[in-house]
PDB file of N, CA and C in Angstrom:
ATOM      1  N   UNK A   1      51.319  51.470 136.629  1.00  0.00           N
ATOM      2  CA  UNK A   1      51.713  52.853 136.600  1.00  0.00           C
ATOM      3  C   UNK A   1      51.725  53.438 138.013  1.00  0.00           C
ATOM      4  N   UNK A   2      50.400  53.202 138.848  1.00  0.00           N
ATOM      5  CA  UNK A   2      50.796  53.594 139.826  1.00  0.00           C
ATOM      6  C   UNK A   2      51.847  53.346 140.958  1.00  0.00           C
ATOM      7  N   UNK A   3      52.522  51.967 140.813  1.00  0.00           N
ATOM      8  CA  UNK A   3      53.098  51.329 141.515  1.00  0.00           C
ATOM      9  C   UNK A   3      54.857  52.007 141.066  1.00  0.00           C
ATOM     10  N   UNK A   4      54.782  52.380 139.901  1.00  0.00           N
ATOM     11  CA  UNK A   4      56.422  52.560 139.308  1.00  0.00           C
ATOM     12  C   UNK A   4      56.507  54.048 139.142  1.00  0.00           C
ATOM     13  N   UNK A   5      55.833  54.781 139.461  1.00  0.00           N
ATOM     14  CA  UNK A   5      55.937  56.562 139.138  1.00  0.00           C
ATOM     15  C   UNK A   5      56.506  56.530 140.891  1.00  0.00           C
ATOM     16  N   UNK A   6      57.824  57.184 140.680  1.00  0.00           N
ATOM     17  CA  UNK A   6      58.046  57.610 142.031  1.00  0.00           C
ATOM     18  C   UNK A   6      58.579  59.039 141.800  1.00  0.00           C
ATOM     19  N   UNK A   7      58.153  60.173 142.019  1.00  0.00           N
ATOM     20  CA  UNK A   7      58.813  61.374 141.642  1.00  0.00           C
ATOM     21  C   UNK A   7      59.903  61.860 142.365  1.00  0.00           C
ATOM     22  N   UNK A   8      60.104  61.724 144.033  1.00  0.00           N
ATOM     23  CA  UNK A   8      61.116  62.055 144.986  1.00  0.00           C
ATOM     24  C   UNK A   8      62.477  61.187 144.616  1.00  0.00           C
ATOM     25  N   UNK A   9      62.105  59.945 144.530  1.00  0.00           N
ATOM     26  CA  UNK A   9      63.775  59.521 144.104  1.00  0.00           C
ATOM     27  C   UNK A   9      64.344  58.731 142.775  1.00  0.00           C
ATOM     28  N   UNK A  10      63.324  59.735 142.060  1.00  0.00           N
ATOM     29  CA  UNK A  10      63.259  59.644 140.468  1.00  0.00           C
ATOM     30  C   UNK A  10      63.936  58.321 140.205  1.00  0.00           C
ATOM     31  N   UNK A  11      62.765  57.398 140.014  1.00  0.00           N
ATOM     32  CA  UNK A  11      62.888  55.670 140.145  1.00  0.00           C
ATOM     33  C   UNK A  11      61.388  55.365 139.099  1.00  0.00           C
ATOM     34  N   UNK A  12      61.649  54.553 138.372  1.00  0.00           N
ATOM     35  CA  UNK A  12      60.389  53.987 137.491  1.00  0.00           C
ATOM     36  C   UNK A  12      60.477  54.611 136.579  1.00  0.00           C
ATOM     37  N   UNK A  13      59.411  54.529 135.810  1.00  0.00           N
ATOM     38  CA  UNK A  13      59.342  55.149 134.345  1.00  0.00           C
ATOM     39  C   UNK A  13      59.358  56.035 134.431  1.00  0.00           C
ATOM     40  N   UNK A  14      59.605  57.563 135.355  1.00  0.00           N
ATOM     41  CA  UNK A  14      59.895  58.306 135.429  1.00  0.00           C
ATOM     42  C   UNK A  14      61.931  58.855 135.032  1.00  0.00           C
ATOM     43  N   UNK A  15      62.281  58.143 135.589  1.00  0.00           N
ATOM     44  CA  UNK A  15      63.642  57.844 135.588  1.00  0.00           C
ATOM     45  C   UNK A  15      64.163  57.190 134.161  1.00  0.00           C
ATOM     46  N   UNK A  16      63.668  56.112 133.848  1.00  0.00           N
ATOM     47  CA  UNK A  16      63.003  55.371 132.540  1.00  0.00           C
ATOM     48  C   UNK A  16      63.159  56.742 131.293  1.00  0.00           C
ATOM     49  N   UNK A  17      61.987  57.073 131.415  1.00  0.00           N
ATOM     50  CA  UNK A  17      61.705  58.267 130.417  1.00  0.00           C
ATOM     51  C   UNK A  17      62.895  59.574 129.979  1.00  0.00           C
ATOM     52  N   UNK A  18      62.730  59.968 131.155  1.00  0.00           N
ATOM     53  CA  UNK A  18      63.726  61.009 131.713  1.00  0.00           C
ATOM     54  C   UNK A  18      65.317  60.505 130.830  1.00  0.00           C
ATOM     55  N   UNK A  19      65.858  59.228 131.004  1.00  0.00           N
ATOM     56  CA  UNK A  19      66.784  59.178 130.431  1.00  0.00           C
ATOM     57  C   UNK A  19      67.300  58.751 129.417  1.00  0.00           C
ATOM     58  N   UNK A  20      65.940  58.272 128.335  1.00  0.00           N
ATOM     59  CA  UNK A  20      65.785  58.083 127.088  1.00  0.00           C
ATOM     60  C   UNK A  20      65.601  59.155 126.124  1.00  0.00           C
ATOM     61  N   UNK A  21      64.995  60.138 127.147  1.00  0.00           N
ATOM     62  CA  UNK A  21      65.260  61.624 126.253  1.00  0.00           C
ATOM     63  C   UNK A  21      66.266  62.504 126.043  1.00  0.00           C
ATOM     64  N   UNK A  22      67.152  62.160 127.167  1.00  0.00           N
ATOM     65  CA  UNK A  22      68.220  62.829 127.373  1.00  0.00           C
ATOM     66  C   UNK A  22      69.416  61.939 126.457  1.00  0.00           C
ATOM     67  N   UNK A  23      69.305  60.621 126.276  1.00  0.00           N
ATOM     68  CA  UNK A  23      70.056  59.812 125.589  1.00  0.00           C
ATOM     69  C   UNK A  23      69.599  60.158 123.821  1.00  0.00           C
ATOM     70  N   UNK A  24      68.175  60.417 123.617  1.00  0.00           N
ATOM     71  CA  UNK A  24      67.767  61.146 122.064  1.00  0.00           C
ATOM     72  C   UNK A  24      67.937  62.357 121.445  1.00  0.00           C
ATOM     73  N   UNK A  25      68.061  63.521 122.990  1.00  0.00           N
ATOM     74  CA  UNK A  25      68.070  64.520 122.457  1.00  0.00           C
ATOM     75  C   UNK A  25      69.626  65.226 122.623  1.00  0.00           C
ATOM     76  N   UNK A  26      70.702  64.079 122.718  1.00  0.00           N
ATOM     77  CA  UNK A  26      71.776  64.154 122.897  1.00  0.00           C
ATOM     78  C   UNK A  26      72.624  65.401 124.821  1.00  0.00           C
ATOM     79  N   UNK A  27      72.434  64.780 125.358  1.00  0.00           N
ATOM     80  CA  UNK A  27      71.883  66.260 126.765  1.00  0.00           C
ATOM     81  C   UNK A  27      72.228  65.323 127.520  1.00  0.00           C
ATOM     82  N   UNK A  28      72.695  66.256 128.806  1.00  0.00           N
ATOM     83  CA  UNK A  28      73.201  64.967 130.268  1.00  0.00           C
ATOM     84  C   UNK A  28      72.101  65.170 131.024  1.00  0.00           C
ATOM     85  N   UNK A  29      70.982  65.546 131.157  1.00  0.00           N
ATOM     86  CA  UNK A  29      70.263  65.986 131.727  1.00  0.00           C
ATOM     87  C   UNK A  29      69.005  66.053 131.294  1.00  0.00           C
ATOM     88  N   UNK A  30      68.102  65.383 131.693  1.00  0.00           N
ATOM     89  CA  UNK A  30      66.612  66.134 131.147  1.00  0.00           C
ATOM     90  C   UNK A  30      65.320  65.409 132.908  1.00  0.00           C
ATOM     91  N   UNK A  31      65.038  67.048 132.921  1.00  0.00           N
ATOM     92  CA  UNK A  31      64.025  67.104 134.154  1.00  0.00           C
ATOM     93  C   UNK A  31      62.573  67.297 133.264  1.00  0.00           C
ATOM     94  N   UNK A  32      61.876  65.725 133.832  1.00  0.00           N
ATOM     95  CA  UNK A  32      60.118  66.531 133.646  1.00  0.00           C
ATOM     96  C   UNK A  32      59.733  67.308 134.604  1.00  0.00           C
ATOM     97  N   UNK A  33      58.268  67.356 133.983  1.00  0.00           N
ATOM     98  CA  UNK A  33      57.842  68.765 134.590  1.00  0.00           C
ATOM     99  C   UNK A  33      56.482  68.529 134.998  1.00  0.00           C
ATOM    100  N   UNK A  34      55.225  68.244 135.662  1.00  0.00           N
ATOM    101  CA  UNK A  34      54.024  68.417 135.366  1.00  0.00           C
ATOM    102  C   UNK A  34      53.185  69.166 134.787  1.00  0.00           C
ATOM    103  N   UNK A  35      53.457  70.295 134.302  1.00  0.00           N
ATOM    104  CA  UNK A  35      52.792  71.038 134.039  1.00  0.00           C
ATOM    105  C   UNK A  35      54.029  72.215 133.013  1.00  0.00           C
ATOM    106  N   UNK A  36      52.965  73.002 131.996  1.00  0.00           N
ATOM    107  CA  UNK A  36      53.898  74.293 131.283  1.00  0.00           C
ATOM    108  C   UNK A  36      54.326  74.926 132.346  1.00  0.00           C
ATOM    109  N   UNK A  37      53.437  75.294 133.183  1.00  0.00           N
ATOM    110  CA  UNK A  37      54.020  76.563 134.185  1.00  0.00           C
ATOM    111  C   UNK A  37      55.228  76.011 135.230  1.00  0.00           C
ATOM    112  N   UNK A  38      55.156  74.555 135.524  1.00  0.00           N
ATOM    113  CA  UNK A  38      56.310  74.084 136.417  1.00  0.00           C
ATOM    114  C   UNK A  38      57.658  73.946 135.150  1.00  0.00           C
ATOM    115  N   UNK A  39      57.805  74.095 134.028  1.00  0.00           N
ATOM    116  CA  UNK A  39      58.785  73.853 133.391  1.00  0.00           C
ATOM    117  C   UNK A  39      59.533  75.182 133.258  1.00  0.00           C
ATOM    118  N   UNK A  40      58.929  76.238 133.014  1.00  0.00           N
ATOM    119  CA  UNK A  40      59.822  77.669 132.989  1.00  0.00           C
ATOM    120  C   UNK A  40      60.365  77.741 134.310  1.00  0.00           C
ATOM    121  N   UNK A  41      59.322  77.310 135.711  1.00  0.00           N
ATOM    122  CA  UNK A  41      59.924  77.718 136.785  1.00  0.00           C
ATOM    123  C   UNK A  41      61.307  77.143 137.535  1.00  0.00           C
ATOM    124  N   UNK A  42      61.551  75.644 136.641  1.00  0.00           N
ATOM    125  CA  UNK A  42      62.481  74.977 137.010  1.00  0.00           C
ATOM    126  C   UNK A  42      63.328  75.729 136.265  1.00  0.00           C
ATOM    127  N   UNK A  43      63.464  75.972 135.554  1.00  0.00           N
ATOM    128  CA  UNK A  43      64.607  77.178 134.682  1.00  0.00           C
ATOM    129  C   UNK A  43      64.967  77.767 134.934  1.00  0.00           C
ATOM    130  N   UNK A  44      64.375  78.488 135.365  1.00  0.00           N
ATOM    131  CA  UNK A  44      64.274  79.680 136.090  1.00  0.00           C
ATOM    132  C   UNK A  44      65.599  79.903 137.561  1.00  0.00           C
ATOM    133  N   UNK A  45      64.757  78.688 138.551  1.00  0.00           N
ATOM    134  CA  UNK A  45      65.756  77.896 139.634  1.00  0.00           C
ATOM    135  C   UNK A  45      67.218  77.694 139.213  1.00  0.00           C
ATOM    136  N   UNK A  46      66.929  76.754 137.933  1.00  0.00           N
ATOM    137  CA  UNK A  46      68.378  76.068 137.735  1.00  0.00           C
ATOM    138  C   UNK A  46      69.780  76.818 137.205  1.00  0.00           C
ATOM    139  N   UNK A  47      68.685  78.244 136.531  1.00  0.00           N
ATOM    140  CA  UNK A  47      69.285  79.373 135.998  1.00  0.00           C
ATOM    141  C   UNK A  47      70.097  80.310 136.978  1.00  0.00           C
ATOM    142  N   UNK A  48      69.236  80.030 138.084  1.00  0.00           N
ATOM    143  CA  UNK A  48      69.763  81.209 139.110  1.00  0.00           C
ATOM    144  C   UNK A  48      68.990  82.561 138.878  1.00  0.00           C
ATOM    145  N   UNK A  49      68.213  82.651 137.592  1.00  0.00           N
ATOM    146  CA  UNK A  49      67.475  83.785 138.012  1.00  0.00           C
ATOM    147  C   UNK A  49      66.361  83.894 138.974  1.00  0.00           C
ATOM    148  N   UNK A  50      66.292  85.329 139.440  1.00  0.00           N
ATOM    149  CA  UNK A  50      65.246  85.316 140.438  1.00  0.00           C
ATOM    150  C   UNK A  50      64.556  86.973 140.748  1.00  0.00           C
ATOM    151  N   UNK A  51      63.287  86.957 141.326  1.00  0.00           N
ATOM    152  CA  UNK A  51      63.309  88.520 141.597  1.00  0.00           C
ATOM    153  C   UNK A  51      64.104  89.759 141.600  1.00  0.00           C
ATOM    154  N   UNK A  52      63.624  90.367 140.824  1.00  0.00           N
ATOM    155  CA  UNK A  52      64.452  91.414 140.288  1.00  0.00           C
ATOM    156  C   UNK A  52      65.309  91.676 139.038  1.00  0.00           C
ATOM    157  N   UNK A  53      65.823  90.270 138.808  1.00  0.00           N
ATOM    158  CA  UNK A  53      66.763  89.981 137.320  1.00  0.00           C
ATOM    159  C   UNK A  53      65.509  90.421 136.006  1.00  0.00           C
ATOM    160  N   UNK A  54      66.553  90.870 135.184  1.00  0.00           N
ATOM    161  CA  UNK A  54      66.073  91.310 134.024  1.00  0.00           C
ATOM    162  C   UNK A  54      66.374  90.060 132.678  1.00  0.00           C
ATOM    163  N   UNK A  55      65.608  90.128 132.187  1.00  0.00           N
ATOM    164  CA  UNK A  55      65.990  88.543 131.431  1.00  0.00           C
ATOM    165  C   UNK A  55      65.310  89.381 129.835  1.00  0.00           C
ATOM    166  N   UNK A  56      66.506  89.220 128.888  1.00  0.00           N
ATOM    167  CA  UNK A  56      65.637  89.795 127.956  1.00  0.00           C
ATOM    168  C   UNK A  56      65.474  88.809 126.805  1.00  0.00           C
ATOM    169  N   UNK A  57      65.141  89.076 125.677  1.00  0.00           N
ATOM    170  CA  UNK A  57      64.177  88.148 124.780  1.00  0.00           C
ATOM    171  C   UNK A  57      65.193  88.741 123.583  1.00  0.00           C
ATOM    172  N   UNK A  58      66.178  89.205 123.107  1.00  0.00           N
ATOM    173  CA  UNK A  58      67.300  89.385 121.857  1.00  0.00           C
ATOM    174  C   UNK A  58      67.902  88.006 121.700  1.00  0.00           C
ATOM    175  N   UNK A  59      67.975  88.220 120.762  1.00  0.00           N
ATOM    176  CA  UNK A  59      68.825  87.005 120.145  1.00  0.00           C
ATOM    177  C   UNK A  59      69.800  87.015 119.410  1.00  0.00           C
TER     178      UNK A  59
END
């Protein structure tokens, strides 16, 4: 494990993982996260929202 986790050039079972979920959960894309709080914030990024934006919760 320690030898095959490479997070910078998403290589090993990281890469591995990453694209078995994305191949299950039908998606071109799937980013882990370490943590709950690093997963909203990548969203957040990828969203383009940022300070100041209003983001509301309707559905």
């Amino acid at each position: 494990m320690e030898t095959a986790v490479s997070i910078p050039d998403r290589s090993g079972v990281v890469a591995d993982l990453e694209d078995a979920l994305a191949s299950y959960l039908c998606v071109r894309h799937v980013v882990t996260t370490c943590t709950g709080t690093a997963a909203p914030h990548s969203m957040y990024a990828a969203a383009g929202i940022g300070p100041g934006d209003e983001v509301s919760s309707r559905r």
